[in-house]
PDB file of N, CA and C in Angstrom:
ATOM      1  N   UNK A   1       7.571  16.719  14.382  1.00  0.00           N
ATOM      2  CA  UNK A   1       7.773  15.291  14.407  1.00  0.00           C
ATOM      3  C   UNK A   1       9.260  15.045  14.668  1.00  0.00           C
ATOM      4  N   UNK A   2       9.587  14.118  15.667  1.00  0.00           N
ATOM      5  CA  UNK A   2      10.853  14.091  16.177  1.00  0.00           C
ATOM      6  C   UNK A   2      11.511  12.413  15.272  1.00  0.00           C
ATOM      7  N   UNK A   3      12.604  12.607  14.817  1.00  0.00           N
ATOM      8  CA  UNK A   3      13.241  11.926  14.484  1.00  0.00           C
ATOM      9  C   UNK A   3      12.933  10.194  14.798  1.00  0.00           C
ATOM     10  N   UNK A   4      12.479   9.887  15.718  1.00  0.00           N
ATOM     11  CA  UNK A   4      11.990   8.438  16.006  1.00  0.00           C
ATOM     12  C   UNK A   4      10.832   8.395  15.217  1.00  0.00           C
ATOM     13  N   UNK A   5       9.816   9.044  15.321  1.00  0.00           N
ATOM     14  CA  UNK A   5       8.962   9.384  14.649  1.00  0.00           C
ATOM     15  C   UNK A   5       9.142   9.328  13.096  1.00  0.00           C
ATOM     16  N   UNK A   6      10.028   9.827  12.716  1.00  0.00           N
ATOM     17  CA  UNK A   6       9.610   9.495  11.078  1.00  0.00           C
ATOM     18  C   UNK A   6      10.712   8.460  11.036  1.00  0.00           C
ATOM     19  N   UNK A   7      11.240   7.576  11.337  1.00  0.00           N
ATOM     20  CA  UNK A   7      11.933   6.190  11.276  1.00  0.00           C
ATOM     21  C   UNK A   7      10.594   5.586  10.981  1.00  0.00           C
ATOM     22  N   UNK A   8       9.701   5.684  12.274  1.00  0.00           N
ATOM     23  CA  UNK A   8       8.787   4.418  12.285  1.00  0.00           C
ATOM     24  C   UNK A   8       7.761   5.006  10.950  1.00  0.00           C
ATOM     25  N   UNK A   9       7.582   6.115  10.439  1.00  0.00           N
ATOM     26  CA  UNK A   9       6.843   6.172   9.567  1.00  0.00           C
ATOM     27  C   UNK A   9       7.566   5.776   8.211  1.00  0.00           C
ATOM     28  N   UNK A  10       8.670   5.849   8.186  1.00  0.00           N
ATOM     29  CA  UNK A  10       9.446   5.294   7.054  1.00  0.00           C
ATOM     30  C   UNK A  10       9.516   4.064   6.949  1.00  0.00           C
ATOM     31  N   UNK A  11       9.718   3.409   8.118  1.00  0.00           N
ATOM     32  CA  UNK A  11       9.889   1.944   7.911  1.00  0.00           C
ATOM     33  C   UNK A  11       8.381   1.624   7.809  1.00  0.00           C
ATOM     34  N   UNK A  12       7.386   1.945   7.966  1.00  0.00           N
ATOM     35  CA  UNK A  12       6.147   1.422   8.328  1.00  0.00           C
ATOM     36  C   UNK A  12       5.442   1.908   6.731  1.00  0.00           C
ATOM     37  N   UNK A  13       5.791   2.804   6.187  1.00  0.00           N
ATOM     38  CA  UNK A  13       5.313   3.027   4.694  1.00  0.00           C
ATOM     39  C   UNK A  13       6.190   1.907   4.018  1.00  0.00           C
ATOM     40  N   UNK A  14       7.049   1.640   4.138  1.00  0.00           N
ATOM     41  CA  UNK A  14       7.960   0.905   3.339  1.00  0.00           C
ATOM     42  C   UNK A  14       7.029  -0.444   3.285  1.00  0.00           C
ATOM     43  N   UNK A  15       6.980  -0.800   4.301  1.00  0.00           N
ATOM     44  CA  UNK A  15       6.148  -2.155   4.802  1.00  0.00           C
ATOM     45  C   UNK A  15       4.900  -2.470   4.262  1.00  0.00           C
ATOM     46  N   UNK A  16       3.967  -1.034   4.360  1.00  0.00           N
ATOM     47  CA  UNK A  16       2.800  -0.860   3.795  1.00  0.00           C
ATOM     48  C   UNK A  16       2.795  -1.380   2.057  1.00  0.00           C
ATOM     49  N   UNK A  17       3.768  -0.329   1.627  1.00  0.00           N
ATOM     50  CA  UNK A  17       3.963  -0.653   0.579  1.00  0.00           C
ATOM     51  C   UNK A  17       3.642  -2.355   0.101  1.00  0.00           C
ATOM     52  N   UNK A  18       4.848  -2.830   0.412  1.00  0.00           N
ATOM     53  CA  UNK A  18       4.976  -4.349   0.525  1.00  0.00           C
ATOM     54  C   UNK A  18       3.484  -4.830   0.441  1.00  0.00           C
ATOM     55  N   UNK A  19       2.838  -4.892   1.763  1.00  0.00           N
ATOM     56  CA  UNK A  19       1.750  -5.410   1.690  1.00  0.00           C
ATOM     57  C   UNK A  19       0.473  -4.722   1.053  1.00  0.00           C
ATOM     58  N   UNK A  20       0.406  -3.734   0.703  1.00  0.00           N
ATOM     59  CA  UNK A  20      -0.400  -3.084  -0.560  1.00  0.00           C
ATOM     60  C   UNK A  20       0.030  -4.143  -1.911  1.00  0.00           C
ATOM     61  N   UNK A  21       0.659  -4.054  -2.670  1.00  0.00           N
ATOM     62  CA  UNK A  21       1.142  -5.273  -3.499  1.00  0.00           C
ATOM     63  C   UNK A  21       1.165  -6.416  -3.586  1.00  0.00           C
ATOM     64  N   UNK A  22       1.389  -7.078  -2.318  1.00  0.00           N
ATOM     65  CA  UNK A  22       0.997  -8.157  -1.873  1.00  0.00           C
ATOM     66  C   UNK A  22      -1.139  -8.671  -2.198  1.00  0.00           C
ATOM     67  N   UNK A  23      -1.782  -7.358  -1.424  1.00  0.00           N
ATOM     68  CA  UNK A  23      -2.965  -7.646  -1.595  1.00  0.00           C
ATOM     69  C   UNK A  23      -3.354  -7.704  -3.129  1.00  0.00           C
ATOM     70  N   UNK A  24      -3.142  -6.308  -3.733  1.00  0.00           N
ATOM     71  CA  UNK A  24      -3.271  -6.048  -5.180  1.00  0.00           C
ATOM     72  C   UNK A  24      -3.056  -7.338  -5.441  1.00  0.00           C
ATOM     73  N   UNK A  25      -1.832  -8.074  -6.030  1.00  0.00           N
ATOM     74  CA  UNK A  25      -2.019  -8.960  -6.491  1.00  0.00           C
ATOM     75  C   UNK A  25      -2.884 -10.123  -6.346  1.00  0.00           C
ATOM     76  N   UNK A  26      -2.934 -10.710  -5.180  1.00  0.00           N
ATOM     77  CA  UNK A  26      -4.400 -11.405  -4.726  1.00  0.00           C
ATOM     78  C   UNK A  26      -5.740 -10.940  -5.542  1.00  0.00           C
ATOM     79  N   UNK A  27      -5.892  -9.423  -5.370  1.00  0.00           N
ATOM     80  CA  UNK A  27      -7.140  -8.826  -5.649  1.00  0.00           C
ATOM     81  C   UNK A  27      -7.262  -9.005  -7.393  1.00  0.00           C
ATOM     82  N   UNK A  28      -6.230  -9.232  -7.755  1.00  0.00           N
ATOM     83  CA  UNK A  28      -6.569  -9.347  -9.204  1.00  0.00           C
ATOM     84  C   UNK A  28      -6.780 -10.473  -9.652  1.00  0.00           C
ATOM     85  N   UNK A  29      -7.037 -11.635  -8.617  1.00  0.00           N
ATOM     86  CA  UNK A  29      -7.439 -12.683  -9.092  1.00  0.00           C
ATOM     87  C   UNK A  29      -8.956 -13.084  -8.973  1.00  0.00           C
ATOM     88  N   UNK A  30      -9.521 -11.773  -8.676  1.00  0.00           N
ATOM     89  CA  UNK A  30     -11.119 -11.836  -9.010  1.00  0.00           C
ATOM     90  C   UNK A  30     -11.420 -11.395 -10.567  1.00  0.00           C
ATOM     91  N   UNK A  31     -12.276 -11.810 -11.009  1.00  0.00           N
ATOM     92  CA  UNK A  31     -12.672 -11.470 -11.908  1.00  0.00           C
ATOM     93  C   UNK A  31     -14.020 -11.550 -12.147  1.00  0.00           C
ATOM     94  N   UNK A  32     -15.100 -10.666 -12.295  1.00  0.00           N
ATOM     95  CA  UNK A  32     -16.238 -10.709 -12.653  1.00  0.00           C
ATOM     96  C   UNK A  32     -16.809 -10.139 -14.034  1.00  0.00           C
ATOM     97  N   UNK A  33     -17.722 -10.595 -14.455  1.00  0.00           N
ATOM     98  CA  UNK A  33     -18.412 -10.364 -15.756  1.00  0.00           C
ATOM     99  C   UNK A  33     -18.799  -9.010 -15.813  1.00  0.00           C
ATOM    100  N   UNK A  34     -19.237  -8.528 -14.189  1.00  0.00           N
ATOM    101  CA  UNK A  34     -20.182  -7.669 -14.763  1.00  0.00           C
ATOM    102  C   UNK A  34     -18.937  -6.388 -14.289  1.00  0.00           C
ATOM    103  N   UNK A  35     -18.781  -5.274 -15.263  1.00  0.00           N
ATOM    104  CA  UNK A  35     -17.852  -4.071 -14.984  1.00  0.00           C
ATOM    105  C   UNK A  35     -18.276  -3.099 -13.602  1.00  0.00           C
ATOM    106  N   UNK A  36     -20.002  -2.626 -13.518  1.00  0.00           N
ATOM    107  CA  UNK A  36     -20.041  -2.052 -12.748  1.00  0.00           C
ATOM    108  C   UNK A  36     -19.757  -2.486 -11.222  1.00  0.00           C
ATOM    109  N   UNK A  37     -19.891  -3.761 -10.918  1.00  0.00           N
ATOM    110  CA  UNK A  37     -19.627  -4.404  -9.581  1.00  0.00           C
ATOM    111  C   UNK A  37     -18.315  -4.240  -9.541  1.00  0.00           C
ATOM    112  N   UNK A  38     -17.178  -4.927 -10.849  1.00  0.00           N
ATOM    113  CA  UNK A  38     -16.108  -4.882 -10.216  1.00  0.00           C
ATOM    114  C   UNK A  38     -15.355  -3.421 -10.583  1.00  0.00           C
ATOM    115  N   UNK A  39     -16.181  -2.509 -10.503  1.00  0.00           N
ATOM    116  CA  UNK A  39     -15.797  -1.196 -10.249  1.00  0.00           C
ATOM    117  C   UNK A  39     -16.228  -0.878  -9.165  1.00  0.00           C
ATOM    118  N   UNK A  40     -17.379  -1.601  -8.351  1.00  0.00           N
ATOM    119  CA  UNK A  40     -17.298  -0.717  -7.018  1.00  0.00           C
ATOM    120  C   UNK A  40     -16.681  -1.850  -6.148  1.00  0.00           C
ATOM    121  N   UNK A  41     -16.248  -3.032  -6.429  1.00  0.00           N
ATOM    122  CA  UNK A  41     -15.318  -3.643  -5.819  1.00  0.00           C
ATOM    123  C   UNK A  41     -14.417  -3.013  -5.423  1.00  0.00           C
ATOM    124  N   UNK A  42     -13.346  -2.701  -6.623  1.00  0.00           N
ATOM    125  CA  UNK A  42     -12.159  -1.890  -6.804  1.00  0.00           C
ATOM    126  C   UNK A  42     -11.942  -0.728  -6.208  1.00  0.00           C
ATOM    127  N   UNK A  43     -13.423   0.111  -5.858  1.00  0.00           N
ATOM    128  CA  UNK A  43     -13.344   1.463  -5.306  1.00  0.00           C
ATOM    129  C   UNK A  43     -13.262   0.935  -3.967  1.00  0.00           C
ATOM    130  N   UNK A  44     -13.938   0.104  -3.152  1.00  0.00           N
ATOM    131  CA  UNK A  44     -14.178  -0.639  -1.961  1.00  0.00           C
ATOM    132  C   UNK A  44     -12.417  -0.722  -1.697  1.00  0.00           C
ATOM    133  N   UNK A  45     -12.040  -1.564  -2.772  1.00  0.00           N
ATOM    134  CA  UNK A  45     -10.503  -2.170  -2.296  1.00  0.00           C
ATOM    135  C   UNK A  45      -9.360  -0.736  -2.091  1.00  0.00           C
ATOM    136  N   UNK A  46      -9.446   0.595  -3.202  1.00  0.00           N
ATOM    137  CA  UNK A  46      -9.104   1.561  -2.699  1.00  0.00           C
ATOM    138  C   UNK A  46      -8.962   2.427  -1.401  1.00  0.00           C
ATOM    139  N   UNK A  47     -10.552   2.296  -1.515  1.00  0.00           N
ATOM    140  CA  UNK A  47     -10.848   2.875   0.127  1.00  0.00           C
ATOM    141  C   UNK A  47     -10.314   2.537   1.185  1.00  0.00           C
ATOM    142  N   UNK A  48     -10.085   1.483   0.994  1.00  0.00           N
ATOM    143  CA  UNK A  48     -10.367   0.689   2.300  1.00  0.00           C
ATOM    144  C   UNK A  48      -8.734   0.921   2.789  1.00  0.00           C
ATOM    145  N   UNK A  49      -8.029   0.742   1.644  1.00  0.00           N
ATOM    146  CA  UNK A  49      -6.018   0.667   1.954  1.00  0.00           C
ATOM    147  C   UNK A  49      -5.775   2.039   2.276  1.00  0.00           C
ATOM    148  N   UNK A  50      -6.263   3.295   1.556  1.00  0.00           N
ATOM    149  CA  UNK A  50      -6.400   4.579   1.768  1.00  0.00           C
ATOM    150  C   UNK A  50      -6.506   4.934   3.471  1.00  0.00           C
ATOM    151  N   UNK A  51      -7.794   4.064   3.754  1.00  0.00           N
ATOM    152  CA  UNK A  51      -8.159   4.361   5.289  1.00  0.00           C
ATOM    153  C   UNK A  51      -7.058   3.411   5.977  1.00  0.00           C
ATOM    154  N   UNK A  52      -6.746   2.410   5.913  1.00  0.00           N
ATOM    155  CA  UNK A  52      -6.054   2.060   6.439  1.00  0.00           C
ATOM    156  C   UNK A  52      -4.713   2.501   6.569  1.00  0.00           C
ATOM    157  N   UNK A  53      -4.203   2.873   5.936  1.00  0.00           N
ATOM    158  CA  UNK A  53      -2.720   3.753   5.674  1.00  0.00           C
ATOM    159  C   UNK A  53      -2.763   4.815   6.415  1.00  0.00           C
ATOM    160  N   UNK A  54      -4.072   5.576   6.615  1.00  0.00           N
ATOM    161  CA  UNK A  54      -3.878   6.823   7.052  1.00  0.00           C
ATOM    162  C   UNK A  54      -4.210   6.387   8.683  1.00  0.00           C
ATOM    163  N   UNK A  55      -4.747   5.151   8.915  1.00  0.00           N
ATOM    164  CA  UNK A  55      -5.320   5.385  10.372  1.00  0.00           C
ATOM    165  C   UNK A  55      -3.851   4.699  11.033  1.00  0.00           C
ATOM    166  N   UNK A  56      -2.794   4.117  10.269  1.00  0.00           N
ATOM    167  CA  UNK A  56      -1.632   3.752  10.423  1.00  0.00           C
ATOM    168  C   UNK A  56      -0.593   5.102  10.777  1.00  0.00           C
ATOM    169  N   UNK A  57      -1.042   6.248   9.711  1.00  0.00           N
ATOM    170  CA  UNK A  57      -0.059   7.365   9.994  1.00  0.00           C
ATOM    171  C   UNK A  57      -0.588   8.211  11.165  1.00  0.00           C
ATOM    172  N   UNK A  58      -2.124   8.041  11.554  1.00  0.00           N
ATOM    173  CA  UNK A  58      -2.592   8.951  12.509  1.00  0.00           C
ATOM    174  C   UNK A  58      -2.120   8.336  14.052  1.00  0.00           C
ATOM    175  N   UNK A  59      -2.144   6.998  14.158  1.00  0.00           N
ATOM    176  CA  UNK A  59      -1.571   6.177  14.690  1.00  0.00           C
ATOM    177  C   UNK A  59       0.159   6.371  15.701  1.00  0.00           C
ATOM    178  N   UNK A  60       0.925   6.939  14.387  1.00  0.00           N
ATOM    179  CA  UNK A  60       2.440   6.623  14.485  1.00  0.00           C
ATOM    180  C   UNK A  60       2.599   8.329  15.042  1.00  0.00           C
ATOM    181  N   UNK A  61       1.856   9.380  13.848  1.00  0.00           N
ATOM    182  CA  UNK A  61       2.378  11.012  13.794  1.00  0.00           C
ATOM    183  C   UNK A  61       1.077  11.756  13.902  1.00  0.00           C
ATOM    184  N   UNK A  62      -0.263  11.455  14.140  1.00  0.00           N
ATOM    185  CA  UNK A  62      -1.130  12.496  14.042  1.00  0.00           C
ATOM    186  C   UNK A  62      -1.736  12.605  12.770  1.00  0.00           C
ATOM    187  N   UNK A  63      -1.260  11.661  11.826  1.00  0.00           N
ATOM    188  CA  UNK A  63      -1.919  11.990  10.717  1.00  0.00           C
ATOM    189  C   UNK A  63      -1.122  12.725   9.380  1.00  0.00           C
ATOM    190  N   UNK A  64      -0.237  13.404  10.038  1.00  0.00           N
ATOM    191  CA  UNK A  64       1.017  13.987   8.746  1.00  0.00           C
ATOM    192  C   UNK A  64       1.618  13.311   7.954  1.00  0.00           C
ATOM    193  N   UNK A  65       1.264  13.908   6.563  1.00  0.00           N
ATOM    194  CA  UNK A  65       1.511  13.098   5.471  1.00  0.00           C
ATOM    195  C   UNK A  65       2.638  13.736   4.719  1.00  0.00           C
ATOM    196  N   UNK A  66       3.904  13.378   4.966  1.00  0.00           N
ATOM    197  CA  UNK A  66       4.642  14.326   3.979  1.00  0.00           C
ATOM    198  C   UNK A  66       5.490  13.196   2.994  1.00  0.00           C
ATOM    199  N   UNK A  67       6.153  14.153   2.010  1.00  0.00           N
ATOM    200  CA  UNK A  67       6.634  13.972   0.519  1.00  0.00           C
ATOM    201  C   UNK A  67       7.346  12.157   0.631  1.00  0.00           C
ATOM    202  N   UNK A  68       7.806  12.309   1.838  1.00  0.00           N
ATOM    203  CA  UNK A  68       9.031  10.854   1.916  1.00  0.00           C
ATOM    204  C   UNK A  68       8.102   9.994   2.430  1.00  0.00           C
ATOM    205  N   UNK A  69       6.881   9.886   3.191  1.00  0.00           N
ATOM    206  CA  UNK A  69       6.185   8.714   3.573  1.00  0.00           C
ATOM    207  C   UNK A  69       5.468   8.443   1.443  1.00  0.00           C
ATOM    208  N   UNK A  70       5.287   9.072   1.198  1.00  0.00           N
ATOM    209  CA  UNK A  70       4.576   8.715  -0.217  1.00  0.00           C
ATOM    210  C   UNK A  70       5.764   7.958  -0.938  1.00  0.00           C
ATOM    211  N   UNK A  71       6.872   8.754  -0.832  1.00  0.00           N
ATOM    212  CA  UNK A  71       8.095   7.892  -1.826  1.00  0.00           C
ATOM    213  C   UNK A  71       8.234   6.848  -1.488  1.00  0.00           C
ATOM    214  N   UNK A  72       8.561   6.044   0.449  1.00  0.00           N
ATOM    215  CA  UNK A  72       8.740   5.403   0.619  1.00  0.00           C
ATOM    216  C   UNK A  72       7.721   3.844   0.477  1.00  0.00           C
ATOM    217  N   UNK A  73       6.298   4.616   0.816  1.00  0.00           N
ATOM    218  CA  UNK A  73       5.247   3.560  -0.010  1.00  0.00           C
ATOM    219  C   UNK A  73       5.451   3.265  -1.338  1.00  0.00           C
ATOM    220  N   UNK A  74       6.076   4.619  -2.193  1.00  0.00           N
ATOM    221  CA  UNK A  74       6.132   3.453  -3.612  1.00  0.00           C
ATOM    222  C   UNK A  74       7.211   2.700  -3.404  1.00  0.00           C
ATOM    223  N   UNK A  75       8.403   2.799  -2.924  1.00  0.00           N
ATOM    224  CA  UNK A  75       9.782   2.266  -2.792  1.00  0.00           C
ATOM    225  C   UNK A  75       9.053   0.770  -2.498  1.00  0.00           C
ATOM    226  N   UNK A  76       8.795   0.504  -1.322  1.00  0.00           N
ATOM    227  CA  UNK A  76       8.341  -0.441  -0.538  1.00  0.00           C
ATOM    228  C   UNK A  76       7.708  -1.652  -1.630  1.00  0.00           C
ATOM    229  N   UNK A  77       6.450  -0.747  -2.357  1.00  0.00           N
ATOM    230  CA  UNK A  77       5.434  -1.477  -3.479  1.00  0.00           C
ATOM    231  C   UNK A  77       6.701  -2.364  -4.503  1.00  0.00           C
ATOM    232  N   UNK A  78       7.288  -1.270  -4.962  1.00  0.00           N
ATOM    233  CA  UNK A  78       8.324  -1.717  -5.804  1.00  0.00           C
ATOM    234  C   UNK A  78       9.165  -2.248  -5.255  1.00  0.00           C
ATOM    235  N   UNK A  79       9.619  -2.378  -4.386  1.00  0.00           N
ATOM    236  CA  UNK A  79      10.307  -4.015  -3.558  1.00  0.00           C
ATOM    237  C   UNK A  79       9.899  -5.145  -3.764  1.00  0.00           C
ATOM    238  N   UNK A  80       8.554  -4.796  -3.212  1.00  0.00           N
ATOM    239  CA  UNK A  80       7.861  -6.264  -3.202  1.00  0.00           C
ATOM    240  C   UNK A  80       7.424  -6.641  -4.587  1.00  0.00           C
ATOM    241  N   UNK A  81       7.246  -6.216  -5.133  1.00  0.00           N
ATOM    242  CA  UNK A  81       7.020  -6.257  -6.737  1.00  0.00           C
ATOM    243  C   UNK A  81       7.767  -7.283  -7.536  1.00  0.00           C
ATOM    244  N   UNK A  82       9.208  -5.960  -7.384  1.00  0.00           N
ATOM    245  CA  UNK A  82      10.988  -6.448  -8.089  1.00  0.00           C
ATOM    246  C   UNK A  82      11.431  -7.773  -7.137  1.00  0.00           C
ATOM    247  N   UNK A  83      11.315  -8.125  -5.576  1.00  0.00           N
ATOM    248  CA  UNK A  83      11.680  -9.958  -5.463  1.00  0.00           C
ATOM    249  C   UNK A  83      11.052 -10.202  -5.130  1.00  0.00           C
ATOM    250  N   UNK A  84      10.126 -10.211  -4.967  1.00  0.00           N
ATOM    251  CA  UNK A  84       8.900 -11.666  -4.230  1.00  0.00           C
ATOM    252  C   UNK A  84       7.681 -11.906  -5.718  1.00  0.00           C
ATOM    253  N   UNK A  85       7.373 -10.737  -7.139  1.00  0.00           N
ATOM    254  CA  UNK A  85       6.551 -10.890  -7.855  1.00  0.00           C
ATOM    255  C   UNK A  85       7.227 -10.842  -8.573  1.00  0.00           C
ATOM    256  N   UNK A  86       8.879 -11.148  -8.987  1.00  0.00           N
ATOM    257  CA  UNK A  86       8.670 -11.564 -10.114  1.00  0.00           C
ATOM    258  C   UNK A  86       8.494 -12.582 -11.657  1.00  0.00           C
ATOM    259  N   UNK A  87       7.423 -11.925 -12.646  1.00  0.00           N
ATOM    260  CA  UNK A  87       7.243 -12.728 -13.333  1.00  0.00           C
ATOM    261  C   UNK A  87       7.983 -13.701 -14.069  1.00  0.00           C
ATOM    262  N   UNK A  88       9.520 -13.544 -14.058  1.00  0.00           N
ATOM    263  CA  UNK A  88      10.226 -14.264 -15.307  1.00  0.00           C
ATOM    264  C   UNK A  88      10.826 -15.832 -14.650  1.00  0.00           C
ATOM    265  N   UNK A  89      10.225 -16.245 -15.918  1.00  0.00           N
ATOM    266  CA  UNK A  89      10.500 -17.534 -15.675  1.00  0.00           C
ATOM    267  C   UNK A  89      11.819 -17.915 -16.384  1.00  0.00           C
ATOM    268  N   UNK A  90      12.670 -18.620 -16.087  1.00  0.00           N
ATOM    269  CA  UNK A  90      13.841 -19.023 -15.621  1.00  0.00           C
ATOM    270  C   UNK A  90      13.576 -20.449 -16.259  1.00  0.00           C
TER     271      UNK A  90
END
């Protein structure tokens, strides 16, 4: 993988991140009674970012998943988290 190449996978996990968090939070504004549905909700909502992430990296590199695209998805999550979610009110 040549150097352009993991830019765009860095910046593009970073991003992911972001909008992984972004959804999560949305997604937690379902709530249902019954546990087993919104357990296979939840597995549904897993899957689905899982596949999408990866058809993003197969996309950019073939599919290679290494140590700094994972850091940079949490980095990213925790961006969007720390200024756009946070809770304290002021």
């Amino acid at each position: 993988m040549d150097l352009q190449e993991q830019f765009k996978v860095i910046f593009y996990s970073f991003i992911y991140g972001m909008f992984f968090i972004t959804t999560l939070r949305l997604f937690k504004f379902i709530h249902l009674r019954n546990k087993i549905v919104n357990f296979f909700i939840e597995l549904i909502f897993c899957l689905l970012h899982s596949s999408l992430f990866y058809f993003l990296l197969y996309n950019i590199n073939k599919g290679i998943l290494n140590y700094y695209i994972v850091i940079f998805l949490i980095i990213g999550a925790y961006f969007c988290k720390l200024f756009y979610f946070n809770d304290k009110k002021y």
